[in-house]
Protein backbone atom coordinates (compact mmCIF):
# COMPACT_ATOMS: atom_id res chain seq x y z
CA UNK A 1 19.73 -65.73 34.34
CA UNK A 2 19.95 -67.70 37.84
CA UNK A 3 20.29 -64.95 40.26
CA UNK A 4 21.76 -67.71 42.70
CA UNK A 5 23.84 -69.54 40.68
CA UNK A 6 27.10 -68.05 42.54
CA UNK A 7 26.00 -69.25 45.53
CA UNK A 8 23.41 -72.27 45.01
CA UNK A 9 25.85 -75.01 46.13
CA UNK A 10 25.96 -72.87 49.78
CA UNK A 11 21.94 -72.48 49.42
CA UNK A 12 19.31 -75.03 50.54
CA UNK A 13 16.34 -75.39 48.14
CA UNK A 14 14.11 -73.71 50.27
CA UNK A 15 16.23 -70.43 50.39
CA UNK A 16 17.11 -70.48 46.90
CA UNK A 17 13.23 -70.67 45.78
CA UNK A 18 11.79 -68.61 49.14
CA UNK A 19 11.02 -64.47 47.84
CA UNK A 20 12.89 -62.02 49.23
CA UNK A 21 10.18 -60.20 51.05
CA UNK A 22 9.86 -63.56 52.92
CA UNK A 23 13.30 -64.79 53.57
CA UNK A 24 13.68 -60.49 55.34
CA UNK A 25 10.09 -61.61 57.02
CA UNK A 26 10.98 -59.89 60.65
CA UNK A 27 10.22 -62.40 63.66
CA UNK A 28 10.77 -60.02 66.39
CA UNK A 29 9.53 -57.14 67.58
CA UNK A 30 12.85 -55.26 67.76
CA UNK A 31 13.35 -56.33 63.79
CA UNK A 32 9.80 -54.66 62.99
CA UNK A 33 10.17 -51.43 61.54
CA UNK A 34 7.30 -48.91 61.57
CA UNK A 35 4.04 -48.26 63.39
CA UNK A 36 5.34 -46.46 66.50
CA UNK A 37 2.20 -45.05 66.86
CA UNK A 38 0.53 -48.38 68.07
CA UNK A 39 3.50 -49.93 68.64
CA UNK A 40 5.89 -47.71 70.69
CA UNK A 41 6.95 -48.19 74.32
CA UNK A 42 3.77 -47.26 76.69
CA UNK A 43 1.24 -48.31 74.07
CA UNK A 44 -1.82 -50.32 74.90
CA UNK A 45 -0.62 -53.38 71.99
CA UNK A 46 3.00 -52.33 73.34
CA UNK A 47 1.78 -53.84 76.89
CA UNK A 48 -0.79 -56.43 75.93
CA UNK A 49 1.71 -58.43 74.02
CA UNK A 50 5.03 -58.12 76.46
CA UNK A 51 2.70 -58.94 79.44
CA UNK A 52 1.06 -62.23 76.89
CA UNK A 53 -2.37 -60.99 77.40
CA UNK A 54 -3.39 -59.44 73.87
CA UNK A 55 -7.00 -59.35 72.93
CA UNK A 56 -9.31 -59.63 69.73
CA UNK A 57 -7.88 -57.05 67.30
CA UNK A 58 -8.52 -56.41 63.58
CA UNK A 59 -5.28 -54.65 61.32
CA UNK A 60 -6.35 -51.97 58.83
CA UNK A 61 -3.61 -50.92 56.41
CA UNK A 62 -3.12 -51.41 52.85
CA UNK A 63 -1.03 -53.82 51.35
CA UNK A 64 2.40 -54.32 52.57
CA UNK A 65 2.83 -52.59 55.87
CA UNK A 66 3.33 -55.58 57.85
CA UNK A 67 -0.20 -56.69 59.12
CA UNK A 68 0.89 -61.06 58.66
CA UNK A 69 4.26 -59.96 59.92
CA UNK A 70 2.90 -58.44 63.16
CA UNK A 71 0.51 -61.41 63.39
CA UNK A 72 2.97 -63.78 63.43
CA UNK A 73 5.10 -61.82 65.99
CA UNK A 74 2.52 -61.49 68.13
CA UNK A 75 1.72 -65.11 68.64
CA UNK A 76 5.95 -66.03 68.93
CA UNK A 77 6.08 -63.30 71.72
CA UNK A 78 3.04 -64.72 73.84
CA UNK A 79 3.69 -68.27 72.82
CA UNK A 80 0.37 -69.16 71.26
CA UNK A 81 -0.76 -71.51 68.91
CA UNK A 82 -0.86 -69.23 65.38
CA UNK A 83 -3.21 -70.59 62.68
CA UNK A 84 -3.35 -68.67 59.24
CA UNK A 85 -5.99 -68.48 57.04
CA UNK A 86 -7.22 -66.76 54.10
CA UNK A 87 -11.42 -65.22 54.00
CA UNK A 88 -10.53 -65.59 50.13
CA UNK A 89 -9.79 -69.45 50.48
CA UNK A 90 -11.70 -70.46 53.54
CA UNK A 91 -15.34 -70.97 54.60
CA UNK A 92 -17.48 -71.66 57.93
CA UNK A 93 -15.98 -75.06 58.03
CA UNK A 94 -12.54 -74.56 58.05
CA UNK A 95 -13.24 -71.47 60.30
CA UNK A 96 -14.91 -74.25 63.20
CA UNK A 97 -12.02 -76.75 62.93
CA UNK A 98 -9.80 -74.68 64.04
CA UNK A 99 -11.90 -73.25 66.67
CA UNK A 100 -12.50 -76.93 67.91
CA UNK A 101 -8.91 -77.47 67.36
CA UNK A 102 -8.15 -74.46 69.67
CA UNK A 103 -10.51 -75.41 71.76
CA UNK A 104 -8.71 -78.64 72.73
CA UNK A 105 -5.10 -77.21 72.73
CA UNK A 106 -6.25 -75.18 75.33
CA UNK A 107 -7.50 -77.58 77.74
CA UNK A 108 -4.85 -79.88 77.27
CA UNK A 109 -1.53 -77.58 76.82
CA UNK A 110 -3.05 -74.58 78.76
CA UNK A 111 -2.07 -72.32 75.84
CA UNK A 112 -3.83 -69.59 73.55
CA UNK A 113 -4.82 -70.33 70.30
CA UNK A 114 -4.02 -67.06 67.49
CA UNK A 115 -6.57 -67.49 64.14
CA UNK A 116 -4.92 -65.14 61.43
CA UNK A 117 -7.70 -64.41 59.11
CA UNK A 118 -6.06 -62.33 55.81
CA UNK A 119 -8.56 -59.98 54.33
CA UNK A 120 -11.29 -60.64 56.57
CA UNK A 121 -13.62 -58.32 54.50
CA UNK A 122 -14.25 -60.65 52.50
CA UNK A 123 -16.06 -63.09 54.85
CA UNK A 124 -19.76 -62.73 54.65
CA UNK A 125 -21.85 -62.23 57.58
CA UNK A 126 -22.36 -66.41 58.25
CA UNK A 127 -18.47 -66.80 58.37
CA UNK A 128 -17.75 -63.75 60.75
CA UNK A 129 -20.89 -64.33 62.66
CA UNK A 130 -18.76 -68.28 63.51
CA UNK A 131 -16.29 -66.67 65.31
CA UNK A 132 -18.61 -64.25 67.73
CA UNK A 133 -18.49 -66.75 70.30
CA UNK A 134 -15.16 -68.15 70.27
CA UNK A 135 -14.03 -64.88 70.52
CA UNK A 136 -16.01 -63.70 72.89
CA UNK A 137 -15.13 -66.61 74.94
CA UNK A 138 -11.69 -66.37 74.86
CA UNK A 139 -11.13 -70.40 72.94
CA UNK A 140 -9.07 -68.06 70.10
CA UNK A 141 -7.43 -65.04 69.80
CA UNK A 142 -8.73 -63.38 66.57
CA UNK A 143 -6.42 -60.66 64.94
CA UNK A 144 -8.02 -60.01 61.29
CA UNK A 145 -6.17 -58.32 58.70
CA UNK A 146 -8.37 -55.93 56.49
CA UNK A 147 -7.09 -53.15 53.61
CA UNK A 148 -10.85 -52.28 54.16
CA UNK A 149 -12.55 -49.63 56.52
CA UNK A 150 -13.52 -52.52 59.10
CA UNK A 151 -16.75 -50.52 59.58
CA UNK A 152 -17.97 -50.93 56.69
CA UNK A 153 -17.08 -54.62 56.12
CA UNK A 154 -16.73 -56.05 59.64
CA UNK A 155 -20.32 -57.17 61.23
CA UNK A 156 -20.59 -54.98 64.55
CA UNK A 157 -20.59 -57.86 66.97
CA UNK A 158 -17.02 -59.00 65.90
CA UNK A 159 -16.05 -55.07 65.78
CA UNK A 160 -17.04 -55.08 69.22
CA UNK A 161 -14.92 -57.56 70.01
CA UNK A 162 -11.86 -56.17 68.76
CA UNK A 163 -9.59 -53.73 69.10
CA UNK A 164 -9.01 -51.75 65.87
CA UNK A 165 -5.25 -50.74 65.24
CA UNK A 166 -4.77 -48.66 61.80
CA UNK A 167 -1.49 -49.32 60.09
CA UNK A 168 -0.26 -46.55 57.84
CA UNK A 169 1.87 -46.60 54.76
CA UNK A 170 5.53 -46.68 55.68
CA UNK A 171 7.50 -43.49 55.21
CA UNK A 172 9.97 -43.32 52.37
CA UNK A 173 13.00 -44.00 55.59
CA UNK A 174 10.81 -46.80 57.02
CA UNK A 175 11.57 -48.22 53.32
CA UNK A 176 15.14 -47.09 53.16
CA UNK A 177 15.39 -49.05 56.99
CA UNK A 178 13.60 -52.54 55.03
CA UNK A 179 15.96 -52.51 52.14
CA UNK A 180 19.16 -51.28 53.75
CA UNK A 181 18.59 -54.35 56.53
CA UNK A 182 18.03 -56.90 53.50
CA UNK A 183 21.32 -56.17 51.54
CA UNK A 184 23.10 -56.42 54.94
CA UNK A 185 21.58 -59.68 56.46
CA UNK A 186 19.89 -61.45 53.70
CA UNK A 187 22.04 -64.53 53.07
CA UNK A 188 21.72 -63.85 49.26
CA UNK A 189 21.99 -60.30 48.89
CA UNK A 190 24.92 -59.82 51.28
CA UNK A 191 27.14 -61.75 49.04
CA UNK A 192 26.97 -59.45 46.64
CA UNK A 193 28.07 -55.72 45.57
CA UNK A 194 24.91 -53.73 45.44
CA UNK A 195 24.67 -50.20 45.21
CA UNK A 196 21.30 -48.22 45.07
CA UNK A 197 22.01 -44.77 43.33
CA UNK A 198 18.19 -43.49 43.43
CA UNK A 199 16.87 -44.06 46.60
CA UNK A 200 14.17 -41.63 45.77
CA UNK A 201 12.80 -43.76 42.91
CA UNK A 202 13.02 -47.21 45.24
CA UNK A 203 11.17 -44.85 48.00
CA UNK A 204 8.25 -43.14 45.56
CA UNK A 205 7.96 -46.89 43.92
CA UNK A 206 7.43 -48.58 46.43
CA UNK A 207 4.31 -45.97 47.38
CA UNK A 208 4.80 -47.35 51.62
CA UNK A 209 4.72 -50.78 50.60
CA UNK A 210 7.70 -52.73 51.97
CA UNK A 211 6.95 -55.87 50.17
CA UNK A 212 6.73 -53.74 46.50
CA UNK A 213 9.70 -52.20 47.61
CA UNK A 214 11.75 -55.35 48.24
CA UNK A 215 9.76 -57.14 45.45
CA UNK A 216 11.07 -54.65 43.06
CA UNK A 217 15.07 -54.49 44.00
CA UNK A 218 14.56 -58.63 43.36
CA UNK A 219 13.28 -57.92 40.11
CA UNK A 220 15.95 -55.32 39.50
CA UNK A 221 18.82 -57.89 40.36
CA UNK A 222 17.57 -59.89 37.59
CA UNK A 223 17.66 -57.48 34.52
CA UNK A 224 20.86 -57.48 35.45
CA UNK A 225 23.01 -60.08 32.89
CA UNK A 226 24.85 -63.47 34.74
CA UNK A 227 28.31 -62.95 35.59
CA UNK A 228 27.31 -59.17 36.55
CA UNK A 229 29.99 -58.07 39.22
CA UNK A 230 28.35 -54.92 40.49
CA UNK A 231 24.67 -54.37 40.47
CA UNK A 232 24.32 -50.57 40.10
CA UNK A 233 20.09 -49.12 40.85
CA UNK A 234 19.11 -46.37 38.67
CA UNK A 235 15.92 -45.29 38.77
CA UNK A 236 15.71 -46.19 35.38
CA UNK A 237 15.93 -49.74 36.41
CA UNK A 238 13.68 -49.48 39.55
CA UNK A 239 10.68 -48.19 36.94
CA UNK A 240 11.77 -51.59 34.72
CA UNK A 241 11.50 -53.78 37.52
CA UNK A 242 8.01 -51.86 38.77
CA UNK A 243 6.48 -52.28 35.10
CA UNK A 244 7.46 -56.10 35.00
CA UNK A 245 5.80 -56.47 38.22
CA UNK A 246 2.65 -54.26 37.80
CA UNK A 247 1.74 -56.66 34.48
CA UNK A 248 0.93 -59.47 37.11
CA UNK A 249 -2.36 -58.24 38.75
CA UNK A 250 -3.25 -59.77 42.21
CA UNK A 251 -6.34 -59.57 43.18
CA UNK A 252 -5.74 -60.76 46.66
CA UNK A 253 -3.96 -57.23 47.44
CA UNK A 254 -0.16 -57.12 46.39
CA UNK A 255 -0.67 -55.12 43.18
CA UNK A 256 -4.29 -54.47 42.92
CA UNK A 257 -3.37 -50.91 44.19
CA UNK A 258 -1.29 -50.04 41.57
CA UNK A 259 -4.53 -50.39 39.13
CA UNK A 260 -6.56 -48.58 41.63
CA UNK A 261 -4.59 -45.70 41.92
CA UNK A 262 -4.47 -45.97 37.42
CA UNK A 263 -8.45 -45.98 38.07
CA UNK A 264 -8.71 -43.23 40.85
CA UNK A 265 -6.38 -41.09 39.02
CA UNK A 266 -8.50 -41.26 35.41
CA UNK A 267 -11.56 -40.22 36.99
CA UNK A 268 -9.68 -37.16 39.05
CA UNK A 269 -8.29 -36.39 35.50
CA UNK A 270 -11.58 -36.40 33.74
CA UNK A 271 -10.49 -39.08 31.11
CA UNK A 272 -13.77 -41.43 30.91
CA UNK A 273 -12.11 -43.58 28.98
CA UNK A 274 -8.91 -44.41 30.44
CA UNK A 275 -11.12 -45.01 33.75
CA UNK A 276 -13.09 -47.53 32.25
CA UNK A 277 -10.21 -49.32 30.86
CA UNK A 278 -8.38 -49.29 34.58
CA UNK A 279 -11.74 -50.58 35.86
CA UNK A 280 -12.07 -53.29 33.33
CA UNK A 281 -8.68 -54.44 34.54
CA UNK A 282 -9.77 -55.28 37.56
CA UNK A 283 -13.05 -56.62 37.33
CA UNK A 284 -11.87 -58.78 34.60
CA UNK A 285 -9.05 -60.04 37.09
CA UNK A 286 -11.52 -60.84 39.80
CA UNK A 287 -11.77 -57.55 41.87
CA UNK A 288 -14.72 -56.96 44.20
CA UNK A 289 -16.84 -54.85 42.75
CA UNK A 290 -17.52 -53.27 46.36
CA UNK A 291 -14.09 -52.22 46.32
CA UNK A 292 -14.40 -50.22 43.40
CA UNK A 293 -17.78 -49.00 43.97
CA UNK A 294 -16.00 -47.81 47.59
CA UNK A 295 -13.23 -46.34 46.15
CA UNK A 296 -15.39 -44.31 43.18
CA UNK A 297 -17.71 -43.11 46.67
CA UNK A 298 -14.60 -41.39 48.07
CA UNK A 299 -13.47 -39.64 44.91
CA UNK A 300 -17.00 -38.03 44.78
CA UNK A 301 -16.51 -35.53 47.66
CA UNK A 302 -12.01 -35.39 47.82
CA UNK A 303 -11.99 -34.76 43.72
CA UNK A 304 -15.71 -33.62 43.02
CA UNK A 305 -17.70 -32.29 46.01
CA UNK A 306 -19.87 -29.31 45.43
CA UNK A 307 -18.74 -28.99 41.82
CA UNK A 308 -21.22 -31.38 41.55
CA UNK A 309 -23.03 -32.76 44.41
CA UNK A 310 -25.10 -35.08 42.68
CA UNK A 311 -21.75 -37.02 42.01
CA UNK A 312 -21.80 -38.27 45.45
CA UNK A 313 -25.46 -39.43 46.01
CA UNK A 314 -25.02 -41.63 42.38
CA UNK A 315 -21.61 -43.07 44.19
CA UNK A 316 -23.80 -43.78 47.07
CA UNK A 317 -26.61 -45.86 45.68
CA UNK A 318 -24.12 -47.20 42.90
CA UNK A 319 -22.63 -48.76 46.18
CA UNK A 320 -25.65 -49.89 47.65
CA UNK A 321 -26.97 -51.59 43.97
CA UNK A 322 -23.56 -53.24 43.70
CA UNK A 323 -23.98 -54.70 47.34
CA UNK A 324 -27.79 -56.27 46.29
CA UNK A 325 -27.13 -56.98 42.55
CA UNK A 326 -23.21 -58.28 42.31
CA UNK A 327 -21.59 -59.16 39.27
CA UNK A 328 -21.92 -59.68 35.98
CA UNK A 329 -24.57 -56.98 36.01
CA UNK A 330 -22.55 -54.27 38.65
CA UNK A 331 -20.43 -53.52 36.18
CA UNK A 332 -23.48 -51.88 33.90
CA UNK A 333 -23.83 -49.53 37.48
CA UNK A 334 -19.97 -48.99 37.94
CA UNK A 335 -19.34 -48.18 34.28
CA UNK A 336 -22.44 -45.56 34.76
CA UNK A 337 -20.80 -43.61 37.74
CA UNK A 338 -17.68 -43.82 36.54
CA UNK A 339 -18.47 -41.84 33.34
CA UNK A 340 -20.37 -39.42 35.21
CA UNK A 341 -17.72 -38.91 37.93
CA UNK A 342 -14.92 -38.80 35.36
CA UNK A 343 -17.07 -36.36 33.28
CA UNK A 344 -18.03 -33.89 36.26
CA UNK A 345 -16.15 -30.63 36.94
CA UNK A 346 -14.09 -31.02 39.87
CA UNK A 347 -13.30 -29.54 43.05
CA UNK A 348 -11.03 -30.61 46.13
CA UNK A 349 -11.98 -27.64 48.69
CA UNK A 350 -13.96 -30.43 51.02
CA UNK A 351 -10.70 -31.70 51.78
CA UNK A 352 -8.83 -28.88 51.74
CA UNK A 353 -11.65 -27.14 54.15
CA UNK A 354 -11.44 -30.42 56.60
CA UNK A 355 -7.92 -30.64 56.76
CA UNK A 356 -7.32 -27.11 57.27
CA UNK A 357 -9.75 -26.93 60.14
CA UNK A 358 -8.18 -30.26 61.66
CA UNK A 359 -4.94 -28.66 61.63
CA UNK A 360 -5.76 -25.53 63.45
CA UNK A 361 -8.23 -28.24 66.03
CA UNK A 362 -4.96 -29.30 66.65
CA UNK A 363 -3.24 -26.46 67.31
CA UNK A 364 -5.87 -24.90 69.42
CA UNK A 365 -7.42 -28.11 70.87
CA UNK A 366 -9.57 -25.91 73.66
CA UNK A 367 -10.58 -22.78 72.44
CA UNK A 368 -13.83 -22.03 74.07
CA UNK A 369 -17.34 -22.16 72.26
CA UNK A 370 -18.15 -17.61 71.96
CA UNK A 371 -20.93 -17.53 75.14
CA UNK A 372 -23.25 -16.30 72.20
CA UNK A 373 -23.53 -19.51 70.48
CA UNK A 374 -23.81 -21.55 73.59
CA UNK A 375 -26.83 -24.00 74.63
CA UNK A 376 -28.68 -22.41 77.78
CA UNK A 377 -31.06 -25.30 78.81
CA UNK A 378 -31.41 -23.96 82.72
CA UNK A 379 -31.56 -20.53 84.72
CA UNK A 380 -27.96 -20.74 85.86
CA UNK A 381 -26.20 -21.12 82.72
CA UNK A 382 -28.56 -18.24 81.30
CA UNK A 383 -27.73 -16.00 83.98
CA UNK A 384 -23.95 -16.66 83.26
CA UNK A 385 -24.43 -15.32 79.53
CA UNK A 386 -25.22 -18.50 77.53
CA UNK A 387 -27.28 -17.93 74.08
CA UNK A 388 -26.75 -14.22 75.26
CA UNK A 389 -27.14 -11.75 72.04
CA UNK A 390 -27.03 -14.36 69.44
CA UNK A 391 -29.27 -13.56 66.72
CA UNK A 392 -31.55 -16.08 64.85
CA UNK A 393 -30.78 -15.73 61.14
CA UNK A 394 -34.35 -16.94 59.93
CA UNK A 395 -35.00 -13.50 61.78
CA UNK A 396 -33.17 -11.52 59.28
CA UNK A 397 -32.86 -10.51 55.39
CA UNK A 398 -32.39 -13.56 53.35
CA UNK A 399 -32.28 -15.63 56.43
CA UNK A 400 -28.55 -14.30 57.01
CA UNK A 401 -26.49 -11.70 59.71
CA UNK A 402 -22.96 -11.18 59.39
CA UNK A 403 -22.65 -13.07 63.25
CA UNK A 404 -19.06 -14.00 64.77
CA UNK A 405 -18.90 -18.26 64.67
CA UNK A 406 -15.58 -18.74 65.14
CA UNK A 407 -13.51 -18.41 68.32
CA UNK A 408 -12.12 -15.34 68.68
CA UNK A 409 -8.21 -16.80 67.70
CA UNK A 410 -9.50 -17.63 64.76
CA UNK A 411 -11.97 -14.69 63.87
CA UNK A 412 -12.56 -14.66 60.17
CA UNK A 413 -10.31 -18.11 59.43
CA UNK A 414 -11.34 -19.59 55.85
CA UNK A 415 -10.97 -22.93 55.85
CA UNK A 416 -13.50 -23.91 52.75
CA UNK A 417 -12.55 -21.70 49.29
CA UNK A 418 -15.51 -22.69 46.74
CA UNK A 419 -13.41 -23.19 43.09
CA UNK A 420 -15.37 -21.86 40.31
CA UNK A 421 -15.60 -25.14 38.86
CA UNK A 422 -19.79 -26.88 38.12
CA UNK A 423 -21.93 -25.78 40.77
CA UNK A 424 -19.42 -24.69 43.71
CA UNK A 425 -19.08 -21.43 40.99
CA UNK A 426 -22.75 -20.59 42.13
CA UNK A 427 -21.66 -21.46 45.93
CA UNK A 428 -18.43 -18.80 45.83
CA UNK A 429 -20.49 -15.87 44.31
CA UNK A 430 -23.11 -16.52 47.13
CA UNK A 431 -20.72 -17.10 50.05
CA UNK A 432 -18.84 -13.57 48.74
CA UNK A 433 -21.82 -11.66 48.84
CA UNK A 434 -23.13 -12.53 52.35
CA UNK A 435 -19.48 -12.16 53.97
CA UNK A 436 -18.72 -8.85 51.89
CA UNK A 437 -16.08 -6.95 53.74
CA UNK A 438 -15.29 -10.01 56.39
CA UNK A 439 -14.44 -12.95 53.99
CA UNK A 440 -12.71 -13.34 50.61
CA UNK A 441 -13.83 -16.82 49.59
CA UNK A 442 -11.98 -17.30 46.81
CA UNK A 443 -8.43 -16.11 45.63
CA UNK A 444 -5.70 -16.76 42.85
CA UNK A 445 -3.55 -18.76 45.26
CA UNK A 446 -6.25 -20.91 46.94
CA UNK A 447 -4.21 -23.97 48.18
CA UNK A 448 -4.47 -27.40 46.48
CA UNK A 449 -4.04 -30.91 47.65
């Protein structure tokens, strides 16, 4: 089936041919949907880009949330010179061209060169280490794109540099906003009756991702047979067009998450086997074995954690032997943990604990520290009670004394409930009989993620 063949005579070759995630590509700020938080009136990119004086930045989000977009926005809105590259394609040399190249356009036009650099975690330390002092003088404008912590994979120097902004999945109406605007304006799509009956399945589909999501309703228009009059979206044909998609793995970060989360998902179900497969997947397509080895690291304390803390010290050094040894022979190491962390009883009260606290942090952002458990390094701040009556619990009984840690709003709070899962069992019955009569550490309806 042509999916243009109503309209190709009206079509130029390069719209026909040209994705629909790219023809919807917004080039202005007021066409960018999402990201208020770094991008709303009064923020600091907000007012480095409409005064034209944006610095160094790197963009952390995953795969389609806009990061190129924004790129490219930025350097239309400032008027600079935008070069593109990929850290997956290029090397040193091509990185110093264009730094020369820059270089020269400034002196002789007076205007800022942008470098785009697309998954920038994967330039070693001799490629990002190029750019330190064109950056730091000014000749380009770096903004990096990264679905990496840039922490981890961006040398400190360059981080330095840079102004981190983290991009976050787009919300199921951030998606509905995408799609609606593309079957209005899209020179294709508007030409044609298009109904979507299960947003929901478009929304949970598309997992944030605004290129799966518009990806997908292209790949839905053409199950559809020629001569179709109205196309009607079930979700039954959103989860065909997904599965045609998710057979074409791309390593350089459209679908690769899909896999991922097939990988991640194994392991937190305890299926060794289906994990390995999901992990064979992508190594055999090319993934970076640092990814997974990343990815398996996290899963260790969210899915594991004191079920069975030895799960996270063999993610750890399976991470750092991946980042000496690399492949063929990582995948011996990755296949190890995986097994293990796949086999191990789980637990998610970490996160539950964390999350919990954060939210009451939030809600109480300055409750004092109890004068008890304060520091009293000089004569005036014991005289005002600091470090008064707090006991020493090495002084006591099994090194332990029922003593009040919490501010007294949250006297008592529970934030981490052991599960009786592995280890963490051993951890509740302990917990239990210190706090007797103060805490309940474990109950029939402890939350879950």
């Amino acid at each position: 089936m042509d999916l243009f063949s109503d309209h190709k005579n009206n079509l130029s070759e390069a719209q026909r041919f040209t994705p629909l995630a790219e023809r919807c590509r917004p080039r202005t700020l007021a066409d960018f949907v999402g990201h208020e938080e770094i991008l709303g009136e009064g923020t600091i990119l907000r007012k480095e880009i409409e005064n034209s004086q944006v610095r160094s930045m790197i963009l952390w989000g995953p795969a389609g949330v806009g990061k190129t977009t924004l790129a490219g926005i930025i350097a239309r809105q400032v008027n600079a010179e935008f070069r593109g590259i990929s850290a997956i394609a290029a090397g040193v040399k091509e990185v110093r061209k264009i730094i020369d190249e820059a270089a020269r356009f400034r002196k002789y036009s007076g205007r800022n060169t942008i470098i785009f650099i697309d998954e920038i975690h994967r330039f070693n330390k001799a490629q990002q280490d190029a750019l330190l002092q064109a950056v730091e003088e000014g000749t380009v404008i770096l903004v990096g794109a990264t679905t990496e912590n840039p922490s981890f994979e961006v040398i400190s120097p360059l981080l330095s540099r840079s102004h981190v902004y983290q991009m976050k999945s787009l919300s199921g109406d951030k998606i509905r906003r995408i799609v609606e605007r593309a079957l209005h304006n899209d020179i294709i799509l508007k030409q044609k009756s298009i109904q979507i009956a299960d947003w929901d399945a478009l929304q949970q589909l598309a997992d944030g991702d605004a290129r799966r999501a518009l990806n997908m309703l292209e790949k839905a228009l053409e199950l559809f047979p020629e001569g179709t009059e109205t196309y009607m979206l079930t979700r039954e044909v959103f989860q065909k067009a997904a599965i045609r998609k998710i057979l074409s793995y791309d390593k350089t970060g459209d679908f690769h998450y899909d896999l991922a989360s097939a990988f991640i998902k194994s392991l937190r179900g305890s299926d060794p086997d289906a994990a390995v497969y999901w992990m064979a997947r992508m190594l055999e397509a090319g993934e970076d074995p640092k990814f997974i080895a990343r990815r398996m690291l996290i899963l260790a304390s969210e899915d594991i954690g004191n079920a069975d803390p030895r799960a996270l010290l063999m993610a750890t050094q399976a991470f750092t032997a991946v980042t000496y040894i690399g492949m063929p022979e990582a995948k011996i190491i990755l296949s190890q943990v995986a097994t293990y962390l796949a086999a191990a009883p789980k637990s998610n009260s970490a996160i539950i604990a964390i999350n919990e606290a954060i939210s009451d942090v939030r809600e109480y952002p300055e409750l004092p520290v109890p004068p008890h458990l304060r520091n009293a390094p000089t004569r005036l701040m014991a005289d005002l009670g600091y470090g008064k009556d707090y006991r020493y619990a090495h002084q006591f009984e099994d090194h332990f004394i029922k003593e009040k840690y919490l501010p007294s709003e949250l006297e008592n709070r529970i934030y981490y409930q052991p599960s009786d899962q592995g280890e963490e069992g051993a951890i509740r019955t302990r917990l239990e009989k210190l706090w007797e009569g103060v805490k309940k550490y474990y109950s029939s309806n402890k939350k879950t993620k």
